[in-house]
PDB file of N, CA and C in Angstrom:
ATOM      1  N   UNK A   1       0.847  -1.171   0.000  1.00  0.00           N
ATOM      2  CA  UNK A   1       0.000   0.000   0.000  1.00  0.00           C
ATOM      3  C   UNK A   1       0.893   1.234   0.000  1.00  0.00           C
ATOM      4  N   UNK A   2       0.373   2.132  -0.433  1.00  0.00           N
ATOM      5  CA  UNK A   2       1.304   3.557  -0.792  1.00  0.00           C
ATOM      6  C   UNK A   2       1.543   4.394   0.687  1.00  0.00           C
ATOM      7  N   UNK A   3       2.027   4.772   0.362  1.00  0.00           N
ATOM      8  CA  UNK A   3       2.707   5.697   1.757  1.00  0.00           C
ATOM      9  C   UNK A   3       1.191   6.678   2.215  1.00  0.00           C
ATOM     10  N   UNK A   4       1.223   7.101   0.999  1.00  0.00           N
ATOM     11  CA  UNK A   4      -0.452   8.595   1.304  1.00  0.00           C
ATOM     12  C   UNK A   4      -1.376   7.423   1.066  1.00  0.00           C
ATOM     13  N   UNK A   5      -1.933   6.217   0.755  1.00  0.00           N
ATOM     14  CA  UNK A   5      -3.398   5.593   1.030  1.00  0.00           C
ATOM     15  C   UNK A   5      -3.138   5.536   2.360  1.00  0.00           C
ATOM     16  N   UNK A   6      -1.967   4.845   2.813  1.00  0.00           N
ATOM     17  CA  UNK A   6      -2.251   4.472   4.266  1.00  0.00           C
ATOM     18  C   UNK A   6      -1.913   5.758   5.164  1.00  0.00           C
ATOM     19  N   UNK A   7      -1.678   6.620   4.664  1.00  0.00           N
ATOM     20  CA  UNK A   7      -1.653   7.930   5.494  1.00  0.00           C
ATOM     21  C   UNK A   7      -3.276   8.600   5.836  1.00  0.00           C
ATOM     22  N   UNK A   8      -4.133   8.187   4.783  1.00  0.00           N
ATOM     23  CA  UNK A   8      -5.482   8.833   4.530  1.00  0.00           C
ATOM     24  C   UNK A   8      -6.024   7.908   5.712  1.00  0.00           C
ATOM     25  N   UNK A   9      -5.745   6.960   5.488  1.00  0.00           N
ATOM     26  CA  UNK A   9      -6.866   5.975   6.172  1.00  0.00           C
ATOM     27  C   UNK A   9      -6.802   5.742   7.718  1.00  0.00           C
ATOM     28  N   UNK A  10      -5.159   6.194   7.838  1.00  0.00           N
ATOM     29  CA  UNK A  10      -4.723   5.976   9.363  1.00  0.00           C
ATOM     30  C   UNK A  10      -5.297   7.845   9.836  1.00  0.00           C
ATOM     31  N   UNK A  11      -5.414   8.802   8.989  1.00  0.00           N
ATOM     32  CA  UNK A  11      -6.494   9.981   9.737  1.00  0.00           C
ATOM     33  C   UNK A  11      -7.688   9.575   9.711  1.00  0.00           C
ATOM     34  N   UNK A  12      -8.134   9.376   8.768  1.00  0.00           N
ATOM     35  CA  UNK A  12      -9.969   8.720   9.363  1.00  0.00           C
ATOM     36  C   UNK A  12      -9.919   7.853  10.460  1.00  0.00           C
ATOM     37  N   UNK A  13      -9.369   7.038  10.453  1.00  0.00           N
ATOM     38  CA  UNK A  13      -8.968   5.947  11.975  1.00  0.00           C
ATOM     39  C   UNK A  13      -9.424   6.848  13.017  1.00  0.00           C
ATOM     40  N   UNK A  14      -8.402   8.275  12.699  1.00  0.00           N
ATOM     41  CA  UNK A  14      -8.351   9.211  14.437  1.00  0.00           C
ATOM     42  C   UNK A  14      -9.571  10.158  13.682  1.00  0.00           C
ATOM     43  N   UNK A  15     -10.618  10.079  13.541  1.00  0.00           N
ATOM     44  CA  UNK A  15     -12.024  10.895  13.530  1.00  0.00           C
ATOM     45  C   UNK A  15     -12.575  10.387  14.530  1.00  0.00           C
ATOM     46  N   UNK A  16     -12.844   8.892  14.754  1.00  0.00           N
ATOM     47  CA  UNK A  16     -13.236   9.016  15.854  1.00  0.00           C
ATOM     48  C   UNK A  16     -14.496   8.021  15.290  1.00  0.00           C
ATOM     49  N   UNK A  17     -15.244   8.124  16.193  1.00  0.00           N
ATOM     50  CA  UNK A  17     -16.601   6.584  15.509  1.00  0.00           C
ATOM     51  C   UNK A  17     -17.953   7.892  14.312  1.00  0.00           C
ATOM     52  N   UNK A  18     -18.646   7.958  14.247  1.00  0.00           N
ATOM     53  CA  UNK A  18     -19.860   8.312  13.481  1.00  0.00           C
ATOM     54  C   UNK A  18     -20.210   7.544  11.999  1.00  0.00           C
ATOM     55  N   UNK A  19     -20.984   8.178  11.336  1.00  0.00           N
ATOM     56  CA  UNK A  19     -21.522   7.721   9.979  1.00  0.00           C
ATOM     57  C   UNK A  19     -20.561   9.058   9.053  1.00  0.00           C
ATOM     58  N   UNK A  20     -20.521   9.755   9.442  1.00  0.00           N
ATOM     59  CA  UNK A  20     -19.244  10.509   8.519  1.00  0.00           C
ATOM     60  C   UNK A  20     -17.960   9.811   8.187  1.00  0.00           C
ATOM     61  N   UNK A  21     -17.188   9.911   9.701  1.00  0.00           N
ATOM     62  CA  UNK A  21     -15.864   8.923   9.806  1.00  0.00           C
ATOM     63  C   UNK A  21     -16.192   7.795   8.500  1.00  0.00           C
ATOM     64  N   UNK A  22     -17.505   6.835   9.258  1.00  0.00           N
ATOM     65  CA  UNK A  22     -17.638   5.103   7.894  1.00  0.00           C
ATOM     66  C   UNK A  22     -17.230   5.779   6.708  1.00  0.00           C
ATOM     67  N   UNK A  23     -18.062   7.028   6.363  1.00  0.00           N
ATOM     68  CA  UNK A  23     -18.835   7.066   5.187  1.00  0.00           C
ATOM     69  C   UNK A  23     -17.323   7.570   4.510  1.00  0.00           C
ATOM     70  N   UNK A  24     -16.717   8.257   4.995  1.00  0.00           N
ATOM     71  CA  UNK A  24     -15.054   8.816   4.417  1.00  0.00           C
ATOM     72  C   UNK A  24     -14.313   7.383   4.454  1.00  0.00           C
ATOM     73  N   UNK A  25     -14.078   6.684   5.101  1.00  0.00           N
ATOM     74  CA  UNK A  25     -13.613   5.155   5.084  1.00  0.00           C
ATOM     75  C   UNK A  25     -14.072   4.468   3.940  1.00  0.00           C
ATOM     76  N   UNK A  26     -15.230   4.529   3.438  1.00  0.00           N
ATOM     77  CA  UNK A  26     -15.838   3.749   2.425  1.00  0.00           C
ATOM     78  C   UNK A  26     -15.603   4.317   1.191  1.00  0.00           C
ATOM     79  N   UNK A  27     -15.278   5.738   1.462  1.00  0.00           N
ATOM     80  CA  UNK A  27     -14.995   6.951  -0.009  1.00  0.00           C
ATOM     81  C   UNK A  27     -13.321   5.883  -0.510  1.00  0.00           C
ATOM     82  N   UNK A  28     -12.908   6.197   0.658  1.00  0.00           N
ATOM     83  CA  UNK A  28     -11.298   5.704   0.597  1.00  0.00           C
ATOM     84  C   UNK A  28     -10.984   4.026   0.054  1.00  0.00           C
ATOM     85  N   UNK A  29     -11.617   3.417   0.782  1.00  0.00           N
ATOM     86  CA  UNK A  29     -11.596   2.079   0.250  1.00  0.00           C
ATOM     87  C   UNK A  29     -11.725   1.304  -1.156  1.00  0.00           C
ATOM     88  N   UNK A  30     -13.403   2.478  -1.171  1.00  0.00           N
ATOM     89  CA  UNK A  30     -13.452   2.033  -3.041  1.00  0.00           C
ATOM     90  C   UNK A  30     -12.695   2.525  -3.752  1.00  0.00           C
ATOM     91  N   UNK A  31     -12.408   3.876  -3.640  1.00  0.00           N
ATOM     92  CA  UNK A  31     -11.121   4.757  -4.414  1.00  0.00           C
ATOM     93  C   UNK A  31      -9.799   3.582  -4.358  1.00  0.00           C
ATOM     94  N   UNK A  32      -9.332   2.836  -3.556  1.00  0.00           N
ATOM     95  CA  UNK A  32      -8.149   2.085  -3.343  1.00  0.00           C
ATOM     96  C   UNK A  32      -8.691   0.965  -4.180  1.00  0.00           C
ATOM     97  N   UNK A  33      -9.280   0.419  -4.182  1.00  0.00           N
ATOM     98  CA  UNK A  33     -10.054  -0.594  -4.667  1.00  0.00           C
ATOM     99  C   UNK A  33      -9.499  -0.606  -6.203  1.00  0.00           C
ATOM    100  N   UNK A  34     -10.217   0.088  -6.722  1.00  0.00           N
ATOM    101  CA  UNK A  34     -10.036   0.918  -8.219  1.00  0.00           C
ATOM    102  C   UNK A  34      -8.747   1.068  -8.770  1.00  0.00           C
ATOM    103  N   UNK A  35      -7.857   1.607  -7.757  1.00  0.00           N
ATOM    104  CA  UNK A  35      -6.423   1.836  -7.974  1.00  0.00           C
ATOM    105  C   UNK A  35      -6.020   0.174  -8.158  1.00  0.00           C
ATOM    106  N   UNK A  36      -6.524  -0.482  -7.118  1.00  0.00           N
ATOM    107  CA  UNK A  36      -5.630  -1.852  -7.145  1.00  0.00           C
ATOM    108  C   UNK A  36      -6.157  -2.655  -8.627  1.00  0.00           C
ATOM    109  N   UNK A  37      -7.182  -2.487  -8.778  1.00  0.00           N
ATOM    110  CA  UNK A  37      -7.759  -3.143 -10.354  1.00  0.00           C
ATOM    111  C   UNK A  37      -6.999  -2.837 -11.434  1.00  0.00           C
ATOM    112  N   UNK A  38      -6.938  -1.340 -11.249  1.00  0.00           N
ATOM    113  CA  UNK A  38      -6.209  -1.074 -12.550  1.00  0.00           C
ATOM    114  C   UNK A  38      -3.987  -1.317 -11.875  1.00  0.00           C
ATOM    115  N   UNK A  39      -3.698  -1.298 -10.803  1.00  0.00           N
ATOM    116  CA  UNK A  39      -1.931  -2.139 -11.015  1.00  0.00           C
ATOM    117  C   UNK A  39      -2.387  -3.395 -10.675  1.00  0.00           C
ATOM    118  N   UNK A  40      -3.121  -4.194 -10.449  1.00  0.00           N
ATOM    119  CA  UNK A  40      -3.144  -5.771 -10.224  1.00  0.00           C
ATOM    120  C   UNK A  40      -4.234  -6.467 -10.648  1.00  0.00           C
ATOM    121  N   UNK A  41      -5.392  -6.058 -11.043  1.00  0.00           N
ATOM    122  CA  UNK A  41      -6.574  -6.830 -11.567  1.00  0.00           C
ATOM    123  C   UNK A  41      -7.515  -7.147 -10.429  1.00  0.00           C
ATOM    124  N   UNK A  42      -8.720  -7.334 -11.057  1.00  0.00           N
ATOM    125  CA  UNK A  42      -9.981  -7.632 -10.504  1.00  0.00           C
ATOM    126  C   UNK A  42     -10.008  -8.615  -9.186  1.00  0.00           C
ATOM    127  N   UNK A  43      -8.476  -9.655  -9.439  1.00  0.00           N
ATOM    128  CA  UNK A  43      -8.474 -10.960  -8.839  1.00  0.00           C
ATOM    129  C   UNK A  43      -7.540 -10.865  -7.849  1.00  0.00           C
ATOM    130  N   UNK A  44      -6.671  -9.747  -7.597  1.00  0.00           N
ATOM    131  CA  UNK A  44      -5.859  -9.576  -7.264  1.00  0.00           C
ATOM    132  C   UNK A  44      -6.561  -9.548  -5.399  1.00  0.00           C
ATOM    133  N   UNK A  45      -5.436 -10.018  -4.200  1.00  0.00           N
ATOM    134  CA  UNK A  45      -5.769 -10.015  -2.455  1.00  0.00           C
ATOM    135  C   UNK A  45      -6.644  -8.617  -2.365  1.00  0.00           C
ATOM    136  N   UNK A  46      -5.411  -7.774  -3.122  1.00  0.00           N
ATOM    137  CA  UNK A  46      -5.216  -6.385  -2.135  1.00  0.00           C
ATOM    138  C   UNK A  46      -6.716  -5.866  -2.842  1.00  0.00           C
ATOM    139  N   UNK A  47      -6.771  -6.037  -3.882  1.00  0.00           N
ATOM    140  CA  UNK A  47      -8.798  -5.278  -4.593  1.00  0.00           C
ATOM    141  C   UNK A  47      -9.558  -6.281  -3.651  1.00  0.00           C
ATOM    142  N   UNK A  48      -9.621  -7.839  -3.376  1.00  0.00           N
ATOM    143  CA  UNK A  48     -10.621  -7.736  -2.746  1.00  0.00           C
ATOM    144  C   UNK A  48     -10.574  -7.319  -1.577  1.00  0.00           C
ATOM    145  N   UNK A  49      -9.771  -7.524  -0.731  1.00  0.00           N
ATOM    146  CA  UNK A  49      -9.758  -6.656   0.772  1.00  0.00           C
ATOM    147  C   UNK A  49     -10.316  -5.052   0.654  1.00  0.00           C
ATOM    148  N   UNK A  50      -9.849  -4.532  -0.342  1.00  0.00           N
ATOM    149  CA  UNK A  50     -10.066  -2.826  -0.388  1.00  0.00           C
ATOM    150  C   UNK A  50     -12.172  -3.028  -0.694  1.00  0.00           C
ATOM    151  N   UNK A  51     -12.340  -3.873  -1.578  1.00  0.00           N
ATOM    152  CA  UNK A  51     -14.016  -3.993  -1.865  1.00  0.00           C
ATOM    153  C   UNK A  51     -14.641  -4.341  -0.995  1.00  0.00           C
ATOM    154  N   UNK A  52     -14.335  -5.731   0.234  1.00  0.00           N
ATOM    155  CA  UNK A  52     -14.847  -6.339   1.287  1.00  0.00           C
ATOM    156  C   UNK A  52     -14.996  -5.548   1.852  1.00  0.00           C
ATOM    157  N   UNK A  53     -14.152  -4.391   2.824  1.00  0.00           N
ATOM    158  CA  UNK A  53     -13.868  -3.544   3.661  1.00  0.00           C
ATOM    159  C   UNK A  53     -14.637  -2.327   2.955  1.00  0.00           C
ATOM    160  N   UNK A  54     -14.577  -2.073   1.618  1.00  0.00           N
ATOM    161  CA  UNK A  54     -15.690  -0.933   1.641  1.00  0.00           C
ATOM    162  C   UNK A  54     -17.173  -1.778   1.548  1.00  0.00           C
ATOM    163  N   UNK A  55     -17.326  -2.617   1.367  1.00  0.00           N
ATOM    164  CA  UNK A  55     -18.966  -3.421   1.425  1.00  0.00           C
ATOM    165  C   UNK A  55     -19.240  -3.531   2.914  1.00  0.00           C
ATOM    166  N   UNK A  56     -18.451  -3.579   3.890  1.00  0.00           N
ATOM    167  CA  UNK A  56     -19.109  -3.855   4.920  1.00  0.00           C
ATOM    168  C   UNK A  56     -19.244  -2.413   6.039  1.00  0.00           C
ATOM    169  N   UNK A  57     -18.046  -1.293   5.400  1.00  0.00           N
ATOM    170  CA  UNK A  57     -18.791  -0.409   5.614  1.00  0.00           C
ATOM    171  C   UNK A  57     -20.132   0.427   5.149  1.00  0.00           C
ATOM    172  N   UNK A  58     -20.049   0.231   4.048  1.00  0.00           N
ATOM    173  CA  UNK A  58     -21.587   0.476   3.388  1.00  0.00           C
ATOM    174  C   UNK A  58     -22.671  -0.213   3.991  1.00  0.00           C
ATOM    175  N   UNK A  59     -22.434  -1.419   4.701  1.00  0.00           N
ATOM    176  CA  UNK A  59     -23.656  -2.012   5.264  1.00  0.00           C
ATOM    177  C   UNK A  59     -24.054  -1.364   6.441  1.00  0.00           C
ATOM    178  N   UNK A  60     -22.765  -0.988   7.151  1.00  0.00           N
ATOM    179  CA  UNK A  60     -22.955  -0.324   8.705  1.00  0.00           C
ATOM    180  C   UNK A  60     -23.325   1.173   8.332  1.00  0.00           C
ATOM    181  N   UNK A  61     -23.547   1.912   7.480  1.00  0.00           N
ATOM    182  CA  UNK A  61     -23.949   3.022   7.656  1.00  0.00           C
ATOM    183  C   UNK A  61     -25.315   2.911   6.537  1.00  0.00           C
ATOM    184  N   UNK A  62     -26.075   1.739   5.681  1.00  0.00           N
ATOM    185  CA  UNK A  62     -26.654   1.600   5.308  1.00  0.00           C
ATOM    186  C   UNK A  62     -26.814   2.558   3.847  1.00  0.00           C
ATOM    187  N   UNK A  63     -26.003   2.322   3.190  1.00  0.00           N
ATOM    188  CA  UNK A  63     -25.690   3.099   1.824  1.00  0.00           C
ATOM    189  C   UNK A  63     -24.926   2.102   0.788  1.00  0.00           C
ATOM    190  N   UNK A  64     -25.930   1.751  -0.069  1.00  0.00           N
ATOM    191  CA  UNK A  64     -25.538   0.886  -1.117  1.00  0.00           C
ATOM    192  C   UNK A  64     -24.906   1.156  -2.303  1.00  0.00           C
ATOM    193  N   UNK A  65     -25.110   2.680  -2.222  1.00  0.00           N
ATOM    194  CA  UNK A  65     -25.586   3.112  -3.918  1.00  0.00           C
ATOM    195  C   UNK A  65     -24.320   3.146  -4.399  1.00  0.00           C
ATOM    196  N   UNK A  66     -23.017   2.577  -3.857  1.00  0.00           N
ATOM    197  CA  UNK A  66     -21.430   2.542  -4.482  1.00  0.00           C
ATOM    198  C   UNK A  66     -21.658   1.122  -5.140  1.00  0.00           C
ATOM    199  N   UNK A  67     -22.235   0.781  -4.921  1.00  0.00           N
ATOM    200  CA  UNK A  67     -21.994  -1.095  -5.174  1.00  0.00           C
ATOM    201  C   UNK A  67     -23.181  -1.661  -5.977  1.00  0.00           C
ATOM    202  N   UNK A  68     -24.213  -0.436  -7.270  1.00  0.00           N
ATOM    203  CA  UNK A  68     -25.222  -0.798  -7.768  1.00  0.00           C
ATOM    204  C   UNK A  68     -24.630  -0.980  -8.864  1.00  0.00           C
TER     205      UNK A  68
END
């Protein structure tokens, strides 16, 4: 992982709990997601971890509409 993804993600970490904090976590995840598809492919660990991790925040703040 890049120096600034995991820089982004380790400040949302320190926001603190709400549906903002998820909802910026889930911005970040799919954005990483995307990145990893296009240097490693669809099949690749690191895309599905980045998709899992934004799907299950989308479930906890109840917002699908990234994943239609």
């Amino acid at each position: 992982m890049s120096p600034g993804i995991k820089a982004a993600l380790d400040l949302v970490a320190e926001l603190g709990g709400g549906t903002e904090r998820l909802r910026t976590e889930m911005r970040l995840q799919t954005a990483l997601g995307q990145a990893f598809v296009s240097m490693s492919g669809f099949a690749s660990d690191e895309t599905g971890k980045a998709f899992e991790r934004a799907a299950e925040l989308s479930d906890l703040i109840g917002d699908t509409s990234q994943f239609i």
